[in-house]
C-alpha atoms as a PDB file:
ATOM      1  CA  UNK A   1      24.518  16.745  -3.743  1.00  0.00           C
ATOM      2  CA  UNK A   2      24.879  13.142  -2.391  1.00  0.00           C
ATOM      3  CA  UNK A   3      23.371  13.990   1.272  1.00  0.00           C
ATOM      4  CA  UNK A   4      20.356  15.206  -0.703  1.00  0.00           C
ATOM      5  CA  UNK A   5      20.221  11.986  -2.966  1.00  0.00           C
ATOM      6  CA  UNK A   6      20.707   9.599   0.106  1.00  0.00           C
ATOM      7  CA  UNK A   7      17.716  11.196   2.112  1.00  0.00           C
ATOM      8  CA  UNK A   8      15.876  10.882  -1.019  1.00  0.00           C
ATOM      9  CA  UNK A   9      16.665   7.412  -1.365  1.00  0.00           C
ATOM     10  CA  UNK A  10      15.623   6.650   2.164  1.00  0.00           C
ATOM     11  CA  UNK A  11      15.339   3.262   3.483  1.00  0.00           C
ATOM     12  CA  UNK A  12      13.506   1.634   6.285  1.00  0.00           C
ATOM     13  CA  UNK A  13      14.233  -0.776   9.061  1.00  0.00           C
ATOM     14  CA  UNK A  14      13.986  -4.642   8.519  1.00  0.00           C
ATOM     15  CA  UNK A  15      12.051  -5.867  11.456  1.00  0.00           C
ATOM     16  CA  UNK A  16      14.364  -8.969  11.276  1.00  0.00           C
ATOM     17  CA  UNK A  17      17.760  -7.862  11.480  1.00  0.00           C
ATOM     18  CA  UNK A  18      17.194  -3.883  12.226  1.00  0.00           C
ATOM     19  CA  UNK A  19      19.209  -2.528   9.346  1.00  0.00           C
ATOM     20  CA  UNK A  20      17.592  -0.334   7.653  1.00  0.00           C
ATOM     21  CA  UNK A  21      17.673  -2.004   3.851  1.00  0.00           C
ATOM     22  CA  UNK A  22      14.489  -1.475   3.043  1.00  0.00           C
ATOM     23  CA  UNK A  23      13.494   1.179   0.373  1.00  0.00           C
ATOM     24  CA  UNK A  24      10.689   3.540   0.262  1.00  0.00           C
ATOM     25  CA  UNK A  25       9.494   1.592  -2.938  1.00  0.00           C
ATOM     26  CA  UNK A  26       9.881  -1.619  -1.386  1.00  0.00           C
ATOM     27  CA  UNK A  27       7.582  -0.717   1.616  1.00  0.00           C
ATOM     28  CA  UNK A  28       4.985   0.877  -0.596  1.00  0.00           C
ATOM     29  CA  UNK A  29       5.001  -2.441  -2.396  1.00  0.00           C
ATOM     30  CA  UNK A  30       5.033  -4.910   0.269  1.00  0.00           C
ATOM     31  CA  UNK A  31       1.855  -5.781   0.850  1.00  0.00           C
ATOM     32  CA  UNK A  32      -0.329  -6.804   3.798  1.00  0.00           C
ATOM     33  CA  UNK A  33      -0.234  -9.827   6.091  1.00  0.00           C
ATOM     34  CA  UNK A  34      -0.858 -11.952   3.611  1.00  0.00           C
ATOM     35  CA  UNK A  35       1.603 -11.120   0.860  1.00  0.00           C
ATOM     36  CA  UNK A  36       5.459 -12.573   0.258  1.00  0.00           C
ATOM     37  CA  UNK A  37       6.494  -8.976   1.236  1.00  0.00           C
ATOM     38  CA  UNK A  38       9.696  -7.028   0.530  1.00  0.00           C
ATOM     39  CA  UNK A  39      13.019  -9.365   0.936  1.00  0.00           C
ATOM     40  CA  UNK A  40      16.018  -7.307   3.025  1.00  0.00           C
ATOM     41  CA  UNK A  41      19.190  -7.355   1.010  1.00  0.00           C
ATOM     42  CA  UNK A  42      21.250  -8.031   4.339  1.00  0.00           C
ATOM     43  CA  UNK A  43      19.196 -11.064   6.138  1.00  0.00           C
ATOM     44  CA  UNK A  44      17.211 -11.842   2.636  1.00  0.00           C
ATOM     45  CA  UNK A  45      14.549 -12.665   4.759  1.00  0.00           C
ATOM     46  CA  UNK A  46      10.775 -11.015   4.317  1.00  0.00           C
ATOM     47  CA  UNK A  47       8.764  -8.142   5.735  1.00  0.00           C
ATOM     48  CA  UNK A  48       4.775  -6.533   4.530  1.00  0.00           C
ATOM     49  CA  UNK A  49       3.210  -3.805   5.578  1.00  0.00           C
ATOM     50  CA  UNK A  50       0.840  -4.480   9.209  1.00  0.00           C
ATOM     51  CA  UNK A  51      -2.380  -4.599  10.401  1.00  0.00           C
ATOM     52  CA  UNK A  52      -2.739  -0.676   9.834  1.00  0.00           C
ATOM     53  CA  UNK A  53      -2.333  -1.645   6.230  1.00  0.00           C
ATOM     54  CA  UNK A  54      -4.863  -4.360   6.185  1.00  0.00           C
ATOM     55  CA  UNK A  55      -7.369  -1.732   8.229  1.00  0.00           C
ATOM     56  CA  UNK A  56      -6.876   1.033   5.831  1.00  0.00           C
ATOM     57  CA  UNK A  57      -7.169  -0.787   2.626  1.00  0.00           C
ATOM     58  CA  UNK A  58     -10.142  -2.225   4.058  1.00  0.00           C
ATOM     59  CA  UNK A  59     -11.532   0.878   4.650  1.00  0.00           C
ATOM     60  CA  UNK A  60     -10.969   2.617   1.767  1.00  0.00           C
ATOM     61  CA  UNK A  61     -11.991  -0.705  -0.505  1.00  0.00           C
ATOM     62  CA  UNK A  62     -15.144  -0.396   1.387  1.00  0.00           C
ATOM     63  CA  UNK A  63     -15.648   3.808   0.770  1.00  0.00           C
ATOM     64  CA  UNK A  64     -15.065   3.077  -3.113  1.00  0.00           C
ATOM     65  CA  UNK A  65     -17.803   0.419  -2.893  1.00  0.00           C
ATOM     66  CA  UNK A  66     -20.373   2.419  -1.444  1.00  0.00           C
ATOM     67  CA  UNK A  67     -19.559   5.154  -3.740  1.00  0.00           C
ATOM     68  CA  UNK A  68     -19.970   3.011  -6.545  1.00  0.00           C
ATOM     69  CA  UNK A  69     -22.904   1.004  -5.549  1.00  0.00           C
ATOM     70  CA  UNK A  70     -24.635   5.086  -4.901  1.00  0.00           C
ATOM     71  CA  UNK A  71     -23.919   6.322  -7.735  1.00  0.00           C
ATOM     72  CA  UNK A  72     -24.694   3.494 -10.069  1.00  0.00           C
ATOM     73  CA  UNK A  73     -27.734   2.122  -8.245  1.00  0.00           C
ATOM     74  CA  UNK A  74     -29.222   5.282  -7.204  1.00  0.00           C
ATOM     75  CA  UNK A  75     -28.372   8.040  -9.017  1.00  0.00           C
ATOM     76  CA  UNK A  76     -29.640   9.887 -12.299  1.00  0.00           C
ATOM     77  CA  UNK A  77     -26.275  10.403 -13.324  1.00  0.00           C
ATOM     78  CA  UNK A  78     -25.378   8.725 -17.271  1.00  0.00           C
ATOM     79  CA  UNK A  79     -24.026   5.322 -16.676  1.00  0.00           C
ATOM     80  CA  UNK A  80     -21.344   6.226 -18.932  1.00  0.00           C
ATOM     81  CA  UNK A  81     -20.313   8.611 -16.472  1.00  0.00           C
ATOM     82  CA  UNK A  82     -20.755   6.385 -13.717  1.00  0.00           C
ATOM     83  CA  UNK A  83     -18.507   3.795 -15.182  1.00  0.00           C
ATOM     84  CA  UNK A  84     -16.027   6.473 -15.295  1.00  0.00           C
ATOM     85  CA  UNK A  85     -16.139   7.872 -12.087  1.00  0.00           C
ATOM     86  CA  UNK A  86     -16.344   3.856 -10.601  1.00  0.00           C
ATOM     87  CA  UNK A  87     -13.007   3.847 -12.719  1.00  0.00           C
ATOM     88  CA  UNK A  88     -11.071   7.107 -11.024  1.00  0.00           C
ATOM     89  CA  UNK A  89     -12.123   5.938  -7.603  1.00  0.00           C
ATOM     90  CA  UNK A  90     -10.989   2.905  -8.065  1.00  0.00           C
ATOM     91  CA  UNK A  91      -7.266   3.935  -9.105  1.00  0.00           C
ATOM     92  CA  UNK A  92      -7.459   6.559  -6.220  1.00  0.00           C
ATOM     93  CA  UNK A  93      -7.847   4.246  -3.704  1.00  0.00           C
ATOM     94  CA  UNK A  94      -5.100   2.322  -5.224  1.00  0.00           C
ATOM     95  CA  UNK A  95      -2.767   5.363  -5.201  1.00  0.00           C
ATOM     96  CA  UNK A  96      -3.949   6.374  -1.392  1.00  0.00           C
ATOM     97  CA  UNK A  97      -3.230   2.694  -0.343  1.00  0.00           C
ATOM     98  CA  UNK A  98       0.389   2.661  -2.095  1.00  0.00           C
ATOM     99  CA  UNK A  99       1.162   6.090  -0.498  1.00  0.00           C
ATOM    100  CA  UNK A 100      -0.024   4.941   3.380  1.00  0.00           C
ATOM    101  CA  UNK A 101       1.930   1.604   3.098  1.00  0.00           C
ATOM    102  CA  UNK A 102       5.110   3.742   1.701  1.00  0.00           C
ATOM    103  CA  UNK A 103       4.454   6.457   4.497  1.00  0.00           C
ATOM    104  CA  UNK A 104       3.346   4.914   7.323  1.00  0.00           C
ATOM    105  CA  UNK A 105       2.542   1.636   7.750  1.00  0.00           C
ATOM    106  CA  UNK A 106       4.539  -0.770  10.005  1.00  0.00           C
ATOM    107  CA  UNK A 107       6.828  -3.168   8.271  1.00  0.00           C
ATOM    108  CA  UNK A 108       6.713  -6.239  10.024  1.00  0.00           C
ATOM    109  CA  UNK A 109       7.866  -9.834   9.718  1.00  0.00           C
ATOM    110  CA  UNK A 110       6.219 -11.812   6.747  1.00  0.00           C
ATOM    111  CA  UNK A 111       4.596 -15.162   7.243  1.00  0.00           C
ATOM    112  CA  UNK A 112       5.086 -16.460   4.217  1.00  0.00           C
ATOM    113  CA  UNK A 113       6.878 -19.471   3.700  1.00  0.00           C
ATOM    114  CA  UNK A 114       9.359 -19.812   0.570  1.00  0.00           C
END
């Protein structure tokens, strides 16, 4: 029961201290290198998500943006439609860039100053 909770509730390491305070939805909402990141509970000081984060978001910011820019600008498809389907790949790209920072991105030291 509780060693099935606790990997559930897995955490992650701070790249300040190394103890591993960080939680899974913590990480996924950390940010990039340019955000005030996820605060460790032990050393209370700040972590974000790396450059892998910055590259993927940027990436899949830029997919959704063609996509949108073909399908409105040259396309026969109903705008209504198109406004819709600008809408879903929006939020999907959202989701996709929540899981990859949650999953894998590196967590390291924030540079933001409090």
């Amino acid at each position: 029961g509780n060693l099935i909770l606790k990997e559930i509730i897995m955490k992650y390491e701070c790249p300040h201290c190394h103890e591993k305070t960080i939680t899974l939805r913590q990480k996924a909402f950390a940010g990039t290198l340019t955000s005030r990141g996820a605060e460790c509970e032990k050393c209370k000081r700040r972590c974000v998500n790396g450059k892998d984060s910055t590259i993927f978001r940027l990436v899949t910011s830029l997919a959704v943006l063609l996509f949108i820019t073909k399908i409105i600008f040259f396309s026969e498809i109903d705008m209504g439609f198109c406004i819709v389907a600008s809408i879903i790949a929006l939020v999907a790209a959202k989701v996709l860039q929540i899981i990859f920072d949650a999953f894998f991105a590196k967590l390291i030291p924030s540079q933001w100053i409090d």
